[in-house]
Protein backbone atom coordinates (compact mmCIF):
# COMPACT_ATOMS: atom_id res chain seq x y z
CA UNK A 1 95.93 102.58 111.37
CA UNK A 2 93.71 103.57 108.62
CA UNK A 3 90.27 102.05 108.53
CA UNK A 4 89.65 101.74 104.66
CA UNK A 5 85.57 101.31 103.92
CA UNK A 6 85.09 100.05 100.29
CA UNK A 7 82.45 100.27 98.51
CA UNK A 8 80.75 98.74 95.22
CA UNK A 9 78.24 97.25 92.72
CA UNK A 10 77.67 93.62 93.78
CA UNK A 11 78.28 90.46 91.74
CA UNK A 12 82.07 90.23 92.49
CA UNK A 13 83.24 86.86 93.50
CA UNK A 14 85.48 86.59 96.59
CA UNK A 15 88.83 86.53 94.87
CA UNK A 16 88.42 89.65 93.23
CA UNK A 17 87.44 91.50 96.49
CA UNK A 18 90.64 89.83 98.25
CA UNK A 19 92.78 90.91 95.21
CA UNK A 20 91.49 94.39 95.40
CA UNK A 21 92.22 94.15 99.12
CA UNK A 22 95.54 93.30 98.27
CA UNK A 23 96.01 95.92 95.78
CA UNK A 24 94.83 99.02 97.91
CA UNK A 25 96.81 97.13 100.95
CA UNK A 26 99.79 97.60 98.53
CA UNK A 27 99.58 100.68 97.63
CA UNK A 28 98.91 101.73 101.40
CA UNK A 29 102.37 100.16 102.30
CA UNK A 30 104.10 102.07 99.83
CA UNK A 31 103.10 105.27 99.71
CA UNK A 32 101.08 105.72 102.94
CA UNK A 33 103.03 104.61 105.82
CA UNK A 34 101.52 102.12 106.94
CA UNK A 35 102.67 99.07 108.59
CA UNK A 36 102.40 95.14 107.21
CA UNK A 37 100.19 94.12 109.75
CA UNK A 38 97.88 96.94 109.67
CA UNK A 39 95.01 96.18 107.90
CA UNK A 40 90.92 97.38 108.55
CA UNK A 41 89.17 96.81 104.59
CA UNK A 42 85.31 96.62 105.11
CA UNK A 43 83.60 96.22 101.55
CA UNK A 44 80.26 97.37 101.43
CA UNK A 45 78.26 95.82 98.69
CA UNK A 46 75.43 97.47 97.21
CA UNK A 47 72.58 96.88 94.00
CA UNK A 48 72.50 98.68 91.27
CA UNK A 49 69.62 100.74 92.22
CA UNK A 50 71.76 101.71 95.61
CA UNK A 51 74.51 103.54 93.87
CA UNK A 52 73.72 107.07 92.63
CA UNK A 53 76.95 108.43 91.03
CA UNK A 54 77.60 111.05 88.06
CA UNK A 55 78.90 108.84 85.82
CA UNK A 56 81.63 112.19 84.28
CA UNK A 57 81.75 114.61 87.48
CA UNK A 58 85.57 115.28 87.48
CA UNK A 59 86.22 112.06 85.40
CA UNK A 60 86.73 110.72 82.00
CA UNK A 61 83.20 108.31 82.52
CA UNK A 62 82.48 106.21 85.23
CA UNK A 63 80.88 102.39 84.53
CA UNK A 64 79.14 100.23 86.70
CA UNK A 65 82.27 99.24 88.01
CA UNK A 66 82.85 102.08 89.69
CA UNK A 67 84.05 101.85 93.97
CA UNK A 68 84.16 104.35 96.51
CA UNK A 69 87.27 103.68 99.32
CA UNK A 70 86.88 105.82 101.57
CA UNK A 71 90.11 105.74 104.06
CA UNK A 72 89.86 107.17 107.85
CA UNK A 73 93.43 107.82 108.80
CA UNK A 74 94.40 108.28 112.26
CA UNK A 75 97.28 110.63 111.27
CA UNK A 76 98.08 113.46 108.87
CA UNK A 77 99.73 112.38 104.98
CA UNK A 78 101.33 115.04 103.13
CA UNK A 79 99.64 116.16 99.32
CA UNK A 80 102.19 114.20 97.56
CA UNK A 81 101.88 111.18 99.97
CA UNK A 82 97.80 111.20 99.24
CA UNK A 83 98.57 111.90 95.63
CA UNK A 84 100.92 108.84 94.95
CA UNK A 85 98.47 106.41 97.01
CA UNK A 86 95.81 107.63 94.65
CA UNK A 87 98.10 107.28 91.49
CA UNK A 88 99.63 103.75 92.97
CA UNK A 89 95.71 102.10 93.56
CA UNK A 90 94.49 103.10 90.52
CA UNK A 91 97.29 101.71 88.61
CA UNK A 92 97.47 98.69 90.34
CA UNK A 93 93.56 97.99 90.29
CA UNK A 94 94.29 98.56 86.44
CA UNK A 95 97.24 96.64 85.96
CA UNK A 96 96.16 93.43 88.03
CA UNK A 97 92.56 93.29 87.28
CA UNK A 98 91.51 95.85 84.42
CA UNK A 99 89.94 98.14 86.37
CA UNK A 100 89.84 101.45 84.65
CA UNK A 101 91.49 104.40 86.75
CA UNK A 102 88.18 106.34 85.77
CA UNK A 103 86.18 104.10 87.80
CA UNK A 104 88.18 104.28 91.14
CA UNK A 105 87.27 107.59 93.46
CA UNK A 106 89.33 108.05 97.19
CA UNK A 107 88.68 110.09 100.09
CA UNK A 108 90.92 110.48 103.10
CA UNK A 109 89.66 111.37 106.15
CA UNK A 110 92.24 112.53 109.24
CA UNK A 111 91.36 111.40 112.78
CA UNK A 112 93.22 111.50 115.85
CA UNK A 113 94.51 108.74 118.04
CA UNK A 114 91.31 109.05 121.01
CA UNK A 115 89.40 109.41 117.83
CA UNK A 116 89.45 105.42 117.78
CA UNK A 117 88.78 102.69 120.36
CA UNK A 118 90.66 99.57 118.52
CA UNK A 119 89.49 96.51 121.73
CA UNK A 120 88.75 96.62 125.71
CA UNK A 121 87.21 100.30 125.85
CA UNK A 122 90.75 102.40 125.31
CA UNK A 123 91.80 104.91 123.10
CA UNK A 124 94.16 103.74 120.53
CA UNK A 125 96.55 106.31 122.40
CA UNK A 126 95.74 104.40 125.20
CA UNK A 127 96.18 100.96 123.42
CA UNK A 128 99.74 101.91 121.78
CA UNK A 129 101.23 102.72 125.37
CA UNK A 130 99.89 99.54 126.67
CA UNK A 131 101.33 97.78 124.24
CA UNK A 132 104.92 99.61 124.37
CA UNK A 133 104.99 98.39 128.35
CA UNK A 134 103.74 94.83 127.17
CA UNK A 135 106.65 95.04 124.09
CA UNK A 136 109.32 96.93 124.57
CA UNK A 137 111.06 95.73 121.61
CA UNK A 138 108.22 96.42 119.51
């Protein structure tokens, strides 16, 4: 159930943010664990003169294309699980629309399940047991 915040220079059209939706949504599936049908992307659009980032801290040189995706995960990944999403978007953002790696930066963030509220006031704990009784075959 990650909750994936995204965030960027303005001035990309629509398709672009859907593809990079797609591509971090991808990559998610893969190497992440998460489901098909799971999917929380906010994209946070900002002006130039809203971004303050060191264009070479711990990279090879950062453009204005840079983005921020910052992912809130309600459950633990392993080092090599984070590692592979990391290596997986960046090489798909590069490989479908020419993003360079050096302009993609991820944090993870662990929660726990009563650390969300997903509709109609519960817990997500609460929410998943509700809808095991409503779907048993689910």
């Amino acid at each position: 159930m990650p909750h994936v915040r995204i965030t960027l220079r303005g001035g990309r059209p629509a398709a672009q943010l859907r593809a990079i939706s797609e591509c971090l949504h991808a990559a998610m599936v893969a190497t992440f664990d998460v489901p098909l049908n799971d999917r929380f992307h906010f994209f946070q659009v900002n002006e130039a003169e809203e971004i303050f980032v060191d264009t070479r801290y711990l990279s090879s040189g950062r453009t204005a294309g840079f983005m921020h995706f910052e992912i809130v995960a309600g459950k633990p990944r392993s080092a090599a699980a984070k590692a592979a999403l990391y290596r997986q978007l960046a090489a798909g953002l590069h490989d479908s629309l020419g993003i360079s790696p050096a302009d993609v930066m991820v944090v993870v963030v662990t929660t726990t399940p009563e650390d969300w509220s997903f509709a109609d006031g519960l817990t997500a704990g609460e929410s998943m047991e509700r809808h095991a009784h409503a779907n048993p075959s689910a």
